[in-house]
N, C-alpha and C. Protein backbone atom coordinates (compact mmCIF):
# COMPACT_ATOMS: atom_id res chain seq x y z
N UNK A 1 58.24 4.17 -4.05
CA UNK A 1 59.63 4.22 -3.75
C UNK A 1 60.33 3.47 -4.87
N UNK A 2 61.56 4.09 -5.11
CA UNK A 2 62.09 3.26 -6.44
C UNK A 2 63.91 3.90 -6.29
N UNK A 3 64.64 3.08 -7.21
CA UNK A 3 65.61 3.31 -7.14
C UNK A 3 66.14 2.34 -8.18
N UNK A 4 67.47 2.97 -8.88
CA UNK A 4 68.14 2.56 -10.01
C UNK A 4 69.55 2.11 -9.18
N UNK A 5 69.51 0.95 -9.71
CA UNK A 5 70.84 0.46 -9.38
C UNK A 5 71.48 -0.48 -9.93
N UNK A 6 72.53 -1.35 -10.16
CA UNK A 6 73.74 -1.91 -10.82
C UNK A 6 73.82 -3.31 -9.87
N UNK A 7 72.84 -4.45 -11.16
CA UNK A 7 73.11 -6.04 -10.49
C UNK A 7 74.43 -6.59 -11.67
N UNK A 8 74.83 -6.69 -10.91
CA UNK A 8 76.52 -7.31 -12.27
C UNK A 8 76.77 -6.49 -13.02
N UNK A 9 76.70 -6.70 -14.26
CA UNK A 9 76.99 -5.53 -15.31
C UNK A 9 75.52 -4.99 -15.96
N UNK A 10 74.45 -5.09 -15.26
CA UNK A 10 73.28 -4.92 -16.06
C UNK A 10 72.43 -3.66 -14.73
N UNK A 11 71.90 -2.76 -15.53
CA UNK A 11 71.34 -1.76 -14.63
C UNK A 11 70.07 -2.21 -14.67
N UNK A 12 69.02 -1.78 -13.22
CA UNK A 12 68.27 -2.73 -12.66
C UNK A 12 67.22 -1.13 -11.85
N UNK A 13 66.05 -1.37 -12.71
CA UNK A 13 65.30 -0.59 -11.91
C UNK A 13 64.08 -1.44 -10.56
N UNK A 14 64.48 -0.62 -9.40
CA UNK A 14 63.45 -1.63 -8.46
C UNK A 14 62.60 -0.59 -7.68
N UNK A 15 61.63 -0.93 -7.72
CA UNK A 15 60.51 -0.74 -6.63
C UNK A 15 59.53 -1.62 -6.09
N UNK A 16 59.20 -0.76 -4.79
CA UNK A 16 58.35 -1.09 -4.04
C UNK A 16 57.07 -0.66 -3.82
N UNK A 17 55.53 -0.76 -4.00
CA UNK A 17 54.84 -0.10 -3.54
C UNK A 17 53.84 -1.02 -3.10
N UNK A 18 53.37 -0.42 -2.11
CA UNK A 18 52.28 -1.36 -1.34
C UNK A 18 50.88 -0.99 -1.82
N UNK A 19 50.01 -1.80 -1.82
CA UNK A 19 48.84 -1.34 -1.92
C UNK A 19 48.13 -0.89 -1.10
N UNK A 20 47.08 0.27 -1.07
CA UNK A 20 46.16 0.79 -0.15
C UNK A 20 45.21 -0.57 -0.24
N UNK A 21 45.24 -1.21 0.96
CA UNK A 21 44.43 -2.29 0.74
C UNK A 21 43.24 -1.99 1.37
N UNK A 22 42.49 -1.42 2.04
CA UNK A 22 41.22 -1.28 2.46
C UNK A 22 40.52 -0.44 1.19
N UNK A 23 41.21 0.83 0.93
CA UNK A 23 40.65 1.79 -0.47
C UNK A 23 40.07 0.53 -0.95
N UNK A 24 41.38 -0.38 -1.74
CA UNK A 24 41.15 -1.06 -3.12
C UNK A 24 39.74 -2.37 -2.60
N UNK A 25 39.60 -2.64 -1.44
CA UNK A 25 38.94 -3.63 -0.66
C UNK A 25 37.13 -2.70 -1.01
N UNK A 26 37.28 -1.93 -0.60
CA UNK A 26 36.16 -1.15 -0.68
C UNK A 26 35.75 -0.45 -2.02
N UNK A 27 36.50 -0.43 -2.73
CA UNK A 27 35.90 -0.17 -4.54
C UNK A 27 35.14 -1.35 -4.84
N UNK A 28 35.98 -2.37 -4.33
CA UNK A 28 35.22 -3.76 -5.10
C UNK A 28 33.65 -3.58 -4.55
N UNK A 29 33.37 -3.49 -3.41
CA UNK A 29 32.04 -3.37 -3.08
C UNK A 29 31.22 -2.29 -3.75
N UNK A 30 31.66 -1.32 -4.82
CA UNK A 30 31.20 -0.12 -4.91
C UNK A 30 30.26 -0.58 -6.57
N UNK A 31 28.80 -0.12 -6.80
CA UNK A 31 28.62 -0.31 -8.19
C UNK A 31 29.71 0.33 -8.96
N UNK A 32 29.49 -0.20 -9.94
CA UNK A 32 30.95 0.17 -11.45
C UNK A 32 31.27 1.52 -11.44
N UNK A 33 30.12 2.20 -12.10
CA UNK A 33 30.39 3.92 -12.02
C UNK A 33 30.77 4.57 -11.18
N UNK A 34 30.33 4.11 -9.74
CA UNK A 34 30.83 4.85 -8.63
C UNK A 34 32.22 4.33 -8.16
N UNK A 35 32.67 3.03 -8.62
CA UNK A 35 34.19 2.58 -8.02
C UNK A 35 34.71 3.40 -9.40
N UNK A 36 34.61 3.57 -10.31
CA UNK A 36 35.68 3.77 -11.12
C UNK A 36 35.85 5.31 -11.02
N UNK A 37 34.33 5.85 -10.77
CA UNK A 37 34.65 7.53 -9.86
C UNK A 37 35.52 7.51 -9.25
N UNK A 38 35.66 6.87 -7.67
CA UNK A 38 36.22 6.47 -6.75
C UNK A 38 37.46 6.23 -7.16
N UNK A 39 38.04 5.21 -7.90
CA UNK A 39 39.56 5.19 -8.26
C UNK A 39 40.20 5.91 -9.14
N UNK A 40 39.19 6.50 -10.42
CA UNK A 40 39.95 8.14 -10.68
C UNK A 40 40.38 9.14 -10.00
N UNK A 41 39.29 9.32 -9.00
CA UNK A 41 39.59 10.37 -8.05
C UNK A 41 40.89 9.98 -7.24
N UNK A 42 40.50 9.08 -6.18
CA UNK A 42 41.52 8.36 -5.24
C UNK A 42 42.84 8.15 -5.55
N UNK A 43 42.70 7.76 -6.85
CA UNK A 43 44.00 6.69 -7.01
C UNK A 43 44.37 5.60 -6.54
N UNK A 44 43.19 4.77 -6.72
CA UNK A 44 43.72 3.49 -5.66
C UNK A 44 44.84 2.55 -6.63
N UNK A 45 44.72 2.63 -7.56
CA UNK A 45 45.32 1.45 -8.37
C UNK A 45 46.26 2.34 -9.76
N UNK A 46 46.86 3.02 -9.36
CA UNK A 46 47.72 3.99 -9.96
C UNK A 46 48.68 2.73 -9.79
N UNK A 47 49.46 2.83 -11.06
CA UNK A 47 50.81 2.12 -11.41
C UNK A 47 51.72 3.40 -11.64
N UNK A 48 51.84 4.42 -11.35
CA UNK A 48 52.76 5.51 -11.70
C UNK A 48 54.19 4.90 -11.71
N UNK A 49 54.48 4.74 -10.39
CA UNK A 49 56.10 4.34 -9.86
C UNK A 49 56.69 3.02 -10.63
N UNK A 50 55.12 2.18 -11.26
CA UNK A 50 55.47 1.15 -12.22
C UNK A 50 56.02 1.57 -13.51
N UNK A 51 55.08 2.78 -14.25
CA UNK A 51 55.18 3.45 -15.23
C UNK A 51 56.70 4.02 -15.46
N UNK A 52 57.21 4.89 -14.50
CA UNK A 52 58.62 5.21 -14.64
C UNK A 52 59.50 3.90 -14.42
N UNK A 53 59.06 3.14 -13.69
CA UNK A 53 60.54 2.11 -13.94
C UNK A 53 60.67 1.93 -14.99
N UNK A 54 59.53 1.71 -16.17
CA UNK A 54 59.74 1.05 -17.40
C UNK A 54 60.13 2.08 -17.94
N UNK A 55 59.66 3.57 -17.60
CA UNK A 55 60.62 4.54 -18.86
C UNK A 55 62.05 4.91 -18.57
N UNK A 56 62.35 4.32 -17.41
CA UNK A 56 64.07 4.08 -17.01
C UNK A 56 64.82 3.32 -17.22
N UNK A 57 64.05 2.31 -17.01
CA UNK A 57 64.78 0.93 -17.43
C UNK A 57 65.85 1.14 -18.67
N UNK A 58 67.01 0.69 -18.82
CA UNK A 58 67.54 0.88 -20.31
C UNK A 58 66.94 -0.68 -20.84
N UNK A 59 67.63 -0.48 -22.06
CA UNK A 59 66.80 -2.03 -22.72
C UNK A 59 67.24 -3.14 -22.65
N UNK A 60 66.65 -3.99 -22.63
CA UNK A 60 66.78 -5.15 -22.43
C UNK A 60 67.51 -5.36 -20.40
N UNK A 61 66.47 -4.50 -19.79
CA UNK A 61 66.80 -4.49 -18.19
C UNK A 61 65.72 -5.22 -17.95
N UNK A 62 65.77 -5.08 -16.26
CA UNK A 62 64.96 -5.72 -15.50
C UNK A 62 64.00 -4.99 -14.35
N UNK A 63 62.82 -5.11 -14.33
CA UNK A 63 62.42 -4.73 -13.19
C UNK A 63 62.42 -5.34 -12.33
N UNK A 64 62.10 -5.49 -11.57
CA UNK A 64 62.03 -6.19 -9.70
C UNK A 64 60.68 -5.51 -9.48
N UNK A 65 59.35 -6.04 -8.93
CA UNK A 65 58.30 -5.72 -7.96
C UNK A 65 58.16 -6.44 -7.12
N UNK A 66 58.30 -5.67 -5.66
CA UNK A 66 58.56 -6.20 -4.57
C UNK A 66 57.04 -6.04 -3.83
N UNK A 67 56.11 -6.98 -3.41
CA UNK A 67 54.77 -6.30 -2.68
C UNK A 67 53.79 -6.97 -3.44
N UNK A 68 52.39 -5.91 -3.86
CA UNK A 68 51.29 -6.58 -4.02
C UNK A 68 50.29 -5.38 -4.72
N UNK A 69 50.27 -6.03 -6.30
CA UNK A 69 49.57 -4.81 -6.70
C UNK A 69 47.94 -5.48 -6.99
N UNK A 70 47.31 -4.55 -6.34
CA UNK A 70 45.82 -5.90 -6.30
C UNK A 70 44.85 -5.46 -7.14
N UNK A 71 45.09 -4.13 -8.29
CA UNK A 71 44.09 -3.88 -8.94
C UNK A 71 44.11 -3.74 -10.42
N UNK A 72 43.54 -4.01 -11.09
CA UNK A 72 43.73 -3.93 -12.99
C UNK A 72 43.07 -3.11 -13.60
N UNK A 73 43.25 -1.43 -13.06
CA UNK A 73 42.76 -0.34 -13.04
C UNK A 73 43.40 -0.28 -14.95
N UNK A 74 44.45 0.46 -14.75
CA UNK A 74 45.67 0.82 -15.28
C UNK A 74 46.35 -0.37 -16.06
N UNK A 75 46.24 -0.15 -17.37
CA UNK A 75 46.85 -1.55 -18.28
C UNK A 75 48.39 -1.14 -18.09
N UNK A 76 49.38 -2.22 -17.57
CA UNK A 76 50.43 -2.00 -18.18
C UNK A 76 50.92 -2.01 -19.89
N UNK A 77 51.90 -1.27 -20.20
CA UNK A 77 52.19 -1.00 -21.37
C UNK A 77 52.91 -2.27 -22.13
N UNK A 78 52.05 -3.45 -22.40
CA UNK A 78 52.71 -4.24 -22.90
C UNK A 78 53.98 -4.11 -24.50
N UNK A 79 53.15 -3.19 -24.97
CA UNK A 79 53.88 -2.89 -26.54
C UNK A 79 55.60 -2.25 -25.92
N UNK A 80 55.48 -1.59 -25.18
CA UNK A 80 56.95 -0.57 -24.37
C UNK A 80 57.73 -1.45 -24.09
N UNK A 81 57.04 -2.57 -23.06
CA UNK A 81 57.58 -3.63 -22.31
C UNK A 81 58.64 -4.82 -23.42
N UNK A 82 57.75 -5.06 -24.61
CA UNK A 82 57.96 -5.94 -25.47
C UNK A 82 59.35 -5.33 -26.49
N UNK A 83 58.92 -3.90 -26.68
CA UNK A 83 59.94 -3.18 -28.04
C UNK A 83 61.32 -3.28 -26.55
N UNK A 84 61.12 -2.76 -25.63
CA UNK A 84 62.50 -2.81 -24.79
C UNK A 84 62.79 -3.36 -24.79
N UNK A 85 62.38 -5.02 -24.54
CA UNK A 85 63.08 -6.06 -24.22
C UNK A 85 62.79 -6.36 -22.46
N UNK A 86 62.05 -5.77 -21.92
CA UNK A 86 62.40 -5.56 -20.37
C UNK A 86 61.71 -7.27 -19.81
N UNK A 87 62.86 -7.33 -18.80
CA UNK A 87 62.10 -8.64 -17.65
C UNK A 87 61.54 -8.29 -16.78
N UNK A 88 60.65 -8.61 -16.45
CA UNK A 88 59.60 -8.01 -15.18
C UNK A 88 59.55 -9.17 -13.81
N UNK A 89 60.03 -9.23 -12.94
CA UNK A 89 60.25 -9.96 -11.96
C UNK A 89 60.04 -9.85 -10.66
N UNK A 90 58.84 -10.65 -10.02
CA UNK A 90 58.33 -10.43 -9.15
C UNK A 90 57.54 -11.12 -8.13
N UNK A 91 57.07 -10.64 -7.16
CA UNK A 91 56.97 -11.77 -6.02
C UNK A 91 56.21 -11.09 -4.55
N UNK A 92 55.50 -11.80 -3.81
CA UNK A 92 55.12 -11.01 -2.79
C UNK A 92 56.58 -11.74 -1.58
N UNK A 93 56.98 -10.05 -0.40
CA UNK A 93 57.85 -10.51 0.41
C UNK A 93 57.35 -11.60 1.36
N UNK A 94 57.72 -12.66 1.53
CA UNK A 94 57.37 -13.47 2.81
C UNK A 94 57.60 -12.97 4.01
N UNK A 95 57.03 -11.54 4.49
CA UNK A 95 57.06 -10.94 5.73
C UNK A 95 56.74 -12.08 6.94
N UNK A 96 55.99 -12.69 6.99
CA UNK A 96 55.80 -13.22 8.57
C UNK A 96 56.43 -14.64 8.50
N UNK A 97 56.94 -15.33 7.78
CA UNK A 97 58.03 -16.16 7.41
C UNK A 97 59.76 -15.45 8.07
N UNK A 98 59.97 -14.35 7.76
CA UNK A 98 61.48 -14.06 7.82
C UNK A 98 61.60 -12.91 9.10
N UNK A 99 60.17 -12.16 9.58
CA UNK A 99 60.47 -11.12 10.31
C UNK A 99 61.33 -11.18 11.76
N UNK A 100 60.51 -12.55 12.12
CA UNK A 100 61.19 -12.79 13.39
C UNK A 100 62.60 -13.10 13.42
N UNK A 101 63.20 -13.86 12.47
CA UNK A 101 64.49 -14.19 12.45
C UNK A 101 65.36 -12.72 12.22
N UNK A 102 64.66 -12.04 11.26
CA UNK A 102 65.55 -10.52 10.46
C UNK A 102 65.66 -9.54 11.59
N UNK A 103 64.67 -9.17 12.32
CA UNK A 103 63.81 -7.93 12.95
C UNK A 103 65.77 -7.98 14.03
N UNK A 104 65.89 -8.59 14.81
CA UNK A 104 66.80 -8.92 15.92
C UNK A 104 68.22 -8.52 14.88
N UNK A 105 68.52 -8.71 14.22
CA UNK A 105 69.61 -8.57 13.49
C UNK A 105 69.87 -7.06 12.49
N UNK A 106 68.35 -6.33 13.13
CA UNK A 106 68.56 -5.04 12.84
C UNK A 106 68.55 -4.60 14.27
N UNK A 107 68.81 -4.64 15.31
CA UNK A 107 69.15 -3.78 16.64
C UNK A 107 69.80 -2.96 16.74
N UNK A 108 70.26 -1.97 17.69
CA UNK A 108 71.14 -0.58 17.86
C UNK A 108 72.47 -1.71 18.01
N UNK A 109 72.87 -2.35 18.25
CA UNK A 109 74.09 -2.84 18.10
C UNK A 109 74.51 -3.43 16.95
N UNK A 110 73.72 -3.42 15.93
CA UNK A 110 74.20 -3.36 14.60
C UNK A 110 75.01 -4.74 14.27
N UNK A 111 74.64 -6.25 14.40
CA UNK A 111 75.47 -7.34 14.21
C UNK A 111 76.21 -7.26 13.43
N UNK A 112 75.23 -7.06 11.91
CA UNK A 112 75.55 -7.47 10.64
C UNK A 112 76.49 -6.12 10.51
N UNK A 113 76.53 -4.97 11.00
CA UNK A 113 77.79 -4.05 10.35
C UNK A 113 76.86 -3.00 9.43
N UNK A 114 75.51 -3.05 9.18
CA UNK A 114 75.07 -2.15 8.28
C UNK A 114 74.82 -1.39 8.01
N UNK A 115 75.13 -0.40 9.55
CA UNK A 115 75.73 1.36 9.54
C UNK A 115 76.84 1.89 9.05
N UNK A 116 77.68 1.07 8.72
CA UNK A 116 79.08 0.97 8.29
C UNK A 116 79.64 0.18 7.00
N UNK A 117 78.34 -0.06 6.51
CA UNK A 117 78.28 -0.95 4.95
C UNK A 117 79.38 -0.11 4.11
N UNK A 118 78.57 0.98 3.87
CA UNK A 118 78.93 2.13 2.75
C UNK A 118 80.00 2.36 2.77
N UNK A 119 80.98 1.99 1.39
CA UNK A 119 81.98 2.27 1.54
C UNK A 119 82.67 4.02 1.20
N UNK A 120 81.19 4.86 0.11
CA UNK A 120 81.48 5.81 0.19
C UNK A 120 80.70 6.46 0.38
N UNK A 121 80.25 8.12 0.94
CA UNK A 121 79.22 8.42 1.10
C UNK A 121 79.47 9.98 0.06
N UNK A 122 78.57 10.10 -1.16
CA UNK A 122 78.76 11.28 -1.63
C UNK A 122 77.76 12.12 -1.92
N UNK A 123 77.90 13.90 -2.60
CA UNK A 123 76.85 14.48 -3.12
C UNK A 123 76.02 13.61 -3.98
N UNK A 124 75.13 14.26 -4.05
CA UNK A 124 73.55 13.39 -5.70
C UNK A 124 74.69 13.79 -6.94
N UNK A 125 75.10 15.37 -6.87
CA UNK A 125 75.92 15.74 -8.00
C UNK A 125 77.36 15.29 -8.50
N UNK A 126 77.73 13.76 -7.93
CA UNK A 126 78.95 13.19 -8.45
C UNK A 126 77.92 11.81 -8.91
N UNK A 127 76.52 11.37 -8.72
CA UNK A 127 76.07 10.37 -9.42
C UNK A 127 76.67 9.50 -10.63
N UNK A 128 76.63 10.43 -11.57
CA UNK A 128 77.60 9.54 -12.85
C UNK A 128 78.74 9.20 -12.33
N UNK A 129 79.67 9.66 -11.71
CA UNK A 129 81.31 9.32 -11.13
C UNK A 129 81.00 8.09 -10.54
N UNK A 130 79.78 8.21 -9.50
CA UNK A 130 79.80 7.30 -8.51
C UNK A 130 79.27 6.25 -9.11
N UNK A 131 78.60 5.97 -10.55
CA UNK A 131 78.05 4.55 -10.84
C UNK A 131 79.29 3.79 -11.31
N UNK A 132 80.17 5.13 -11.76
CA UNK A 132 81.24 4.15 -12.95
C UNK A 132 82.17 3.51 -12.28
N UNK A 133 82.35 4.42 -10.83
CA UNK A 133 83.38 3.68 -9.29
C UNK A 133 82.79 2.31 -9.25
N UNK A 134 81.55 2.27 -9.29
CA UNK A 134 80.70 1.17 -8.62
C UNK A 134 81.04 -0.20 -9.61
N UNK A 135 80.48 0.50 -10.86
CA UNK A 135 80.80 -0.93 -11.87
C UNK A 135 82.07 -1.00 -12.31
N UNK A 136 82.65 -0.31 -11.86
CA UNK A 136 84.12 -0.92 -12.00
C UNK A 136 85.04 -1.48 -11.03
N UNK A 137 84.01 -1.04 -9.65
CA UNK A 137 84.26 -1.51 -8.60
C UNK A 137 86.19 -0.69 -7.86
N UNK A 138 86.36 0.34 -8.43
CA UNK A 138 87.33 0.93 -8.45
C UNK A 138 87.30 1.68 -6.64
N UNK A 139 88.32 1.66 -6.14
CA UNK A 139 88.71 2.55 -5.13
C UNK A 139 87.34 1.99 -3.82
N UNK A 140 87.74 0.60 -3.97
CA UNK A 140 86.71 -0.61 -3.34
C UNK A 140 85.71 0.05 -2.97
N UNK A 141 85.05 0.42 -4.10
CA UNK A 141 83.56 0.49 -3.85
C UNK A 141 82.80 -1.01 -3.80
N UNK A 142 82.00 -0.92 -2.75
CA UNK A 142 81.18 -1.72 -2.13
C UNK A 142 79.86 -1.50 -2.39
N UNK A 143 79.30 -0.23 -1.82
CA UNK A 143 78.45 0.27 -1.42
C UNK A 143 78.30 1.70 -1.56
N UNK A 144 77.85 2.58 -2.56
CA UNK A 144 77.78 3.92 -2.06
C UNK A 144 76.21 4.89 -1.92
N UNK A 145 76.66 5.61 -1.09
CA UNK A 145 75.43 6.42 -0.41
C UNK A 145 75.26 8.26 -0.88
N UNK A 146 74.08 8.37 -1.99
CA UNK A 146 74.26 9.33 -2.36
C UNK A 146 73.55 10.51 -1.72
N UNK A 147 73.70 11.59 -1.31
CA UNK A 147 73.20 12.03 -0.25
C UNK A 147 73.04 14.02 -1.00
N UNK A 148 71.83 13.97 -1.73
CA UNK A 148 70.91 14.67 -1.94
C UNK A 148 71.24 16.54 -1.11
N UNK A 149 71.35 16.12 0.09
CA UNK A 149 71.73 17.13 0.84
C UNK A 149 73.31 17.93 1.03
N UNK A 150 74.00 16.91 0.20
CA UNK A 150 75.28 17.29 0.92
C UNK A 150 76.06 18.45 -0.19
């Protein structure tokens, strides 16, 4: 999962991906030839969704990795990383630290307002319109929701 979006004036590629953690749990037990069979085939430790952030990123951006990548299948592209300029920034979520407090404040009664965030909701095909609303913050954009289907 990934998505391009606008922190201040700087565009910001982020994703998320979780690891298959039993797959990647069970290669380790596997002799060499047969785990690295195993994770060619499988894909346990594919950085793909890593791979495109960095060929999106514009330069001198930032990534965000949100989660837990547990395998060193796949070299990241340090030379790409370095000529861009890119920051790579990252962290595992403190899920059982924050769930209990968060979980309640997503209910059908909606406390926080966050069915009603969006201040605009448009086609995928006004995208460019809708980033330049955004960073310019024009016609109080807040929040907008681009909607693929419409």
């Amino acid at each position: 999962m990934k998505a391009v979006t606008w922190q201040g004036h700087r565009k910001v590629a982020v994703e998320h991906v979780p690891v298959a953690a039993v797959a990647q749990r069970s290669a380790a037990f596997l002799p060499d030839m047969v785990a690295q069979k195993v994770i060619d085939t499988a894909g346990i430790d594919r950085l793909a969704a890593l791979h495109s952030a960095i060929d999106i990123v514009r330069r001198g951006g930032t990534i965000s990795l949100a989660g837990v990548y547990g395998g060193m299948v796949d070299p990241i592209p340090m030379r790409v990383l370095f000529d861009k300029q890119i920051q790579l920034r990252m962290g595992q979520a403190n899920v059982k630290r924050w769930v209990g407090d968060l979980l309640p404040l997503l209910g059908d009664d909606d406390p926080l307002g966050v069915e009603s965030f969006a201040t605009h909701h448009l086609p995928l095909d006004s995208a460019p319109d809708a980033y330049r609303m955004f960073q310019h913050k024009s016609d109080g954009a807040v929040k907008i929701v681009l909607d693929p289907t419409a």
